[in-house]
Structure formats: structure tokens, C-alpha cells
N, C-alpha and C. Protein backbone atom coordinates (compact mmCIF):
# COMPACT_ATOMS: atom_id res chain seq x y z
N UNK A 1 -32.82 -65.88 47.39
CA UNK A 1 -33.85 -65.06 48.00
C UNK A 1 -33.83 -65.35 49.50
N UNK A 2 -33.97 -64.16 50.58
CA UNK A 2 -33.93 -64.37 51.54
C UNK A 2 -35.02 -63.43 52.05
N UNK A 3 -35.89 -64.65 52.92
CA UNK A 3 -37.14 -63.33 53.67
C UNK A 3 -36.64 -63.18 55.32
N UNK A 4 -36.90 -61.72 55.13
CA UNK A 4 -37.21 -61.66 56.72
C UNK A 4 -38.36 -61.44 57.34
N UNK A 5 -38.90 -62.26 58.32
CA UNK A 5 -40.22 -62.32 59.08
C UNK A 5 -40.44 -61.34 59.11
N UNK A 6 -39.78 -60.80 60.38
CA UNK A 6 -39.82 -59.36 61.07
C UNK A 6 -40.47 -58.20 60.39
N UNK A 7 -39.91 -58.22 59.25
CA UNK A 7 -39.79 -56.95 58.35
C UNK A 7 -40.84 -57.14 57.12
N UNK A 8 -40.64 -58.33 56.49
CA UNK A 8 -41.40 -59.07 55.54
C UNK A 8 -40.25 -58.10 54.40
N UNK A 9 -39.24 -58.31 54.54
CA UNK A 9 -38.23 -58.05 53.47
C UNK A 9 -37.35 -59.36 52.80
N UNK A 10 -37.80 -59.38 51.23
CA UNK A 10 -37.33 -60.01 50.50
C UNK A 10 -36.16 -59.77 49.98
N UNK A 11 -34.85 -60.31 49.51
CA UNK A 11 -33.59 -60.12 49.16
C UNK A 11 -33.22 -60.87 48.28
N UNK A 12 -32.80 -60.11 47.39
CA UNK A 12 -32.24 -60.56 45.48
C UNK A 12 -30.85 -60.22 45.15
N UNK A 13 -30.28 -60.94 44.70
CA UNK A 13 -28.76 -60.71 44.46
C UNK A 13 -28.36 -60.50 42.88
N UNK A 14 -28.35 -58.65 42.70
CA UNK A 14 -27.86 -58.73 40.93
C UNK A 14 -26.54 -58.36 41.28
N UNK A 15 -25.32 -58.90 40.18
CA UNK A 15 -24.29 -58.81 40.45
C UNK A 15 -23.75 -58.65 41.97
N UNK A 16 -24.52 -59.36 42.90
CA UNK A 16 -23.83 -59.70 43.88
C UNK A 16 -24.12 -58.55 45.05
N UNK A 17 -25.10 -57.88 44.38
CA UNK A 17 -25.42 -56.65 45.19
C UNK A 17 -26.82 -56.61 45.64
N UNK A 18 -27.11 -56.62 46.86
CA UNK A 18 -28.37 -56.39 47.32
C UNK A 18 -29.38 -56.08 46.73
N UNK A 19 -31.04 -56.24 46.58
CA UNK A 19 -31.78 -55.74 46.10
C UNK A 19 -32.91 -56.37 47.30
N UNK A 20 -33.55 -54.77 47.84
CA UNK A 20 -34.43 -55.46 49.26
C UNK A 20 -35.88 -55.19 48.29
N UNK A 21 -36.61 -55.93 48.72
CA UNK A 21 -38.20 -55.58 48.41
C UNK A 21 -39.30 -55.83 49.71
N UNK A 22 -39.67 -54.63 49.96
CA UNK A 22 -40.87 -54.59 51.17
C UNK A 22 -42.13 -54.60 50.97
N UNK A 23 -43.03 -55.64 51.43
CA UNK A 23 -44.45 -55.59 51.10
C UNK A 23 -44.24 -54.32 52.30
N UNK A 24 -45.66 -53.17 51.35
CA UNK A 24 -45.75 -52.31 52.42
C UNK A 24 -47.84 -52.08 52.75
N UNK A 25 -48.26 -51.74 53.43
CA UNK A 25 -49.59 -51.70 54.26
C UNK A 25 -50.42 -51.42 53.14
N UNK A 26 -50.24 -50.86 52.20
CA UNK A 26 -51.03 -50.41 51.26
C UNK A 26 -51.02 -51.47 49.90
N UNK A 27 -50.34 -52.95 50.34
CA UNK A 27 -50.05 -53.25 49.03
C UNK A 27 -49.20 -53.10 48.05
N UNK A 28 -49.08 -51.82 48.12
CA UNK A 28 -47.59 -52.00 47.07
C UNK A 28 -46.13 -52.17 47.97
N UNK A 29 -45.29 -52.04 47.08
CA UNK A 29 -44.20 -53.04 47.51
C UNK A 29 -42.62 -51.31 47.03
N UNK A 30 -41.55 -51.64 48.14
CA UNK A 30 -40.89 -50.67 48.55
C UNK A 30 -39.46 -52.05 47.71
N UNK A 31 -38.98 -51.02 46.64
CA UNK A 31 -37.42 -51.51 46.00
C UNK A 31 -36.11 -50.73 46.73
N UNK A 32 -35.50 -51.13 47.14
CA UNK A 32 -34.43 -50.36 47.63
C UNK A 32 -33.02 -51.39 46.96
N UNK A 33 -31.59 -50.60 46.74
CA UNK A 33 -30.47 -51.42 46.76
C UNK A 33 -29.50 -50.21 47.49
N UNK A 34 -28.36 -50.48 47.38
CA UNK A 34 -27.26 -49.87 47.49
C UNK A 34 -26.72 -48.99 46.66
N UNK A 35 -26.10 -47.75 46.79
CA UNK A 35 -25.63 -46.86 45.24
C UNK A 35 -25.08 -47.60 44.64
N UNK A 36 -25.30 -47.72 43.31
CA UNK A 36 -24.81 -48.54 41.77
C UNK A 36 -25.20 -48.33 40.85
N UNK A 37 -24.40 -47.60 40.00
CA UNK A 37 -24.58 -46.67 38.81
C UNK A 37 -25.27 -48.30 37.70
N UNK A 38 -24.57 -49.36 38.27
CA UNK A 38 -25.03 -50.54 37.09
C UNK A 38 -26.43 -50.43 37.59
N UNK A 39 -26.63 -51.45 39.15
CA UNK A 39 -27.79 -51.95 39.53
C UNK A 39 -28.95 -50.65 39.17
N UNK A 40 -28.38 -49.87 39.40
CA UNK A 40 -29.18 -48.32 39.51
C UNK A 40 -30.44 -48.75 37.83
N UNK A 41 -28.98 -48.90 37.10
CA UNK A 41 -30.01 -48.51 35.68
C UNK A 41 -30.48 -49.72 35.11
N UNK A 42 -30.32 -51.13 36.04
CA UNK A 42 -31.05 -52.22 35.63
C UNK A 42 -32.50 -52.26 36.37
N UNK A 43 -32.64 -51.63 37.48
CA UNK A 43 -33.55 -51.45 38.29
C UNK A 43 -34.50 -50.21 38.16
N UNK A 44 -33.83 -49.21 37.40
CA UNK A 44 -34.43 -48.26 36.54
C UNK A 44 -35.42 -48.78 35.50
N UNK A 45 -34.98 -49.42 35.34
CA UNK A 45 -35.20 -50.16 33.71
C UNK A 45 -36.83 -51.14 34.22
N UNK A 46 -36.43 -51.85 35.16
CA UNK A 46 -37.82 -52.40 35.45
C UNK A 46 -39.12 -51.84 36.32
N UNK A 47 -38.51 -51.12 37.00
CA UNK A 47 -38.91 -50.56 38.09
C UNK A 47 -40.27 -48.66 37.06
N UNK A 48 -39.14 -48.02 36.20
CA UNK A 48 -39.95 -47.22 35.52
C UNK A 48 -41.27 -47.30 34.91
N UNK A 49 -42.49 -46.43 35.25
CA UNK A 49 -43.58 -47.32 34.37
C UNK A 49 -44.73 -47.85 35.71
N UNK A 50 -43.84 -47.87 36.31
CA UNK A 50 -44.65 -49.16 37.27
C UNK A 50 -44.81 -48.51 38.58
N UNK A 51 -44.46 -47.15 38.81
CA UNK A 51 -44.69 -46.77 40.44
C UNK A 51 -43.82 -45.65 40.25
N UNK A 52 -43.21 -44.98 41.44
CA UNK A 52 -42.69 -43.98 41.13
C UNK A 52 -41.48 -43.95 41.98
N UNK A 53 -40.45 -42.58 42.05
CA UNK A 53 -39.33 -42.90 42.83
C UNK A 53 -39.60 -42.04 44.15
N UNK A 54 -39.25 -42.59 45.10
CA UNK A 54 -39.79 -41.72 46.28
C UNK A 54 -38.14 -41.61 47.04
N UNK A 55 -37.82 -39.77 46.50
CA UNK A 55 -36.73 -39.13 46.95
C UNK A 55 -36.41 -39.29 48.43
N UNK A 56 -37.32 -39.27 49.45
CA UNK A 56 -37.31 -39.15 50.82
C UNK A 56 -36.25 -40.48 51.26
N UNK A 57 -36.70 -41.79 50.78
CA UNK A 57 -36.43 -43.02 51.05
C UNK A 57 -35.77 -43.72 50.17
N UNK A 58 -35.27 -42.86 49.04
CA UNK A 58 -34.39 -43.13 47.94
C UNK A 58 -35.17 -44.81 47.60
N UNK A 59 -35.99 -45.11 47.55
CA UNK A 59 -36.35 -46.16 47.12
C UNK A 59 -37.41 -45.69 46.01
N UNK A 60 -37.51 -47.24 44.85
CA UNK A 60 -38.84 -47.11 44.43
C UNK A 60 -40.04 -47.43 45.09
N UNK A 61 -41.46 -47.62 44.74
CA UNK A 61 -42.40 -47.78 45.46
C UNK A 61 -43.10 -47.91 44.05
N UNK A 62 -43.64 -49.29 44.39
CA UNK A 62 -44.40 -50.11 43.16
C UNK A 62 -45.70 -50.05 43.45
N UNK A 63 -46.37 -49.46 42.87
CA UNK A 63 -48.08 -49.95 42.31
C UNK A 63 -48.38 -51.03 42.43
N UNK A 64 -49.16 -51.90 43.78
CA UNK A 64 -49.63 -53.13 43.65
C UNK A 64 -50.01 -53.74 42.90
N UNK A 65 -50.61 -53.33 41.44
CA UNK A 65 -51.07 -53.67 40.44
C UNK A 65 -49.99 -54.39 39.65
N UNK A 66 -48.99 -53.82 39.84
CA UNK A 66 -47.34 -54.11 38.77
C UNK A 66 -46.00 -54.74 40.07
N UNK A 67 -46.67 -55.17 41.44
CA UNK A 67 -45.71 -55.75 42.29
C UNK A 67 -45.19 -57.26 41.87
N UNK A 68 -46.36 -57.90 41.31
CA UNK A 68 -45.50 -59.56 40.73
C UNK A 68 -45.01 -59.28 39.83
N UNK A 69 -45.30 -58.59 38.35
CA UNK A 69 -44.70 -58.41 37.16
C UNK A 69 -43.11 -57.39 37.57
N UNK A 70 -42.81 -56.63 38.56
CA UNK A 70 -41.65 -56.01 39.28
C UNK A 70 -40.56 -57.04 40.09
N UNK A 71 -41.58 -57.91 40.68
CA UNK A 71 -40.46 -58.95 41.23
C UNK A 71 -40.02 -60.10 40.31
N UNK A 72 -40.92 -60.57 39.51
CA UNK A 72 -40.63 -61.75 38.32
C UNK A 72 -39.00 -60.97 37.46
N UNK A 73 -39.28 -59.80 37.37
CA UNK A 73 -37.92 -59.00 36.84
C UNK A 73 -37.20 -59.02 37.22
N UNK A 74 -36.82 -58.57 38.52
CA UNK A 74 -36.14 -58.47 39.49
C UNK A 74 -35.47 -59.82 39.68
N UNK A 75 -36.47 -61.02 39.59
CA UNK A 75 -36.08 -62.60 40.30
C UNK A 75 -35.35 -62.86 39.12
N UNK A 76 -35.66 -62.72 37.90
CA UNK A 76 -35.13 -63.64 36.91
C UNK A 76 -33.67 -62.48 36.28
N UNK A 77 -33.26 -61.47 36.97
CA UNK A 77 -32.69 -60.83 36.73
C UNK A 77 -30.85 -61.13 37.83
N UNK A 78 -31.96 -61.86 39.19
CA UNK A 78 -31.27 -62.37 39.93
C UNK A 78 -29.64 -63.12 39.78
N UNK A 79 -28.27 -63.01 40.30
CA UNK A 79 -27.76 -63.90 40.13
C UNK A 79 -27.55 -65.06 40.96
N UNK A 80 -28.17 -64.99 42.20
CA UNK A 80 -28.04 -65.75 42.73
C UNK A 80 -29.42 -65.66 44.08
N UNK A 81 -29.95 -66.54 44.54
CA UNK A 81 -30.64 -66.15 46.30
C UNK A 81 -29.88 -66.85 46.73
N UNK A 82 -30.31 -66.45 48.13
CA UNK A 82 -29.87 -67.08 49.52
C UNK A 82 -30.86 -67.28 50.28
């Protein structure tokens, strides 16, 4: 896991591939990765349910309510931080 101050962006490594998470002003929290048909549908998978997909920013956008139970997934899904 790697934070950045600046940004307050968190970074998760599934299969070796990026996964950013942004606290955003409202509380909930902004998922973004890179195109990956894998990461795509593991991140599908946790991410569905819990917030919605916001086309503009190709990211998800989590419901503060479901932002720890989204990252605990995400973390333990992890293969590695930095």
C-alpha cells in the first residue's frame, strides 16, 4: 500500500496491477485501475452492490457506508503493497 499526501490516494497491487482508491469530499471513496479484463471482473465483483460506476471517470465511486468493507476486499485481495 502506498499513500499519497497530496492526493490522499491509496495504492493496491492485484496481480501486479494498480488499484488507486481516493477518499473523496463527500466521504465516499473513488476505485480506479488500469484496463483489465481480469482486475476488471475482480473489482466488479467487490465493488457491485456498494456504489455505482461512474462512466465519465471510468471509475467506481463507493458509498461511504460500504468504503471499509470495499477496501478490506480490495486489501486482502492484494498481492502485494508498497
Amino acid at each position: 500500500m502506498k499513500r499519497s499526501q497530496a492526493m490522499q490516494v491509496t495504492t493496491y497491487y492485484i496481480n501486479n496491477i494498480p488499484v488507486y482508491i481516493r477518499n473523496l469530499p463527500s466521504g465516499d471513496i473513488a476505485v480506479w485501475h488500469p484496463y483489465n479484463l481480469k482486475l476488471g471482473s475482480i473489482i466488479y465483483g467487490i465493488c457491485i452492490g456498494h456504489g455505482y460506476w461512474d462512466s465519465d471517470y471510468k471509475n467506481w465511486i463507493i458509498f461511504n457506508g460500504f468504503a471499509s468493507h470495499v477496501i478490506s476486499a480490495i486489501h486482502a485481495r492484494s498481492s502485494y503493497h508498497v
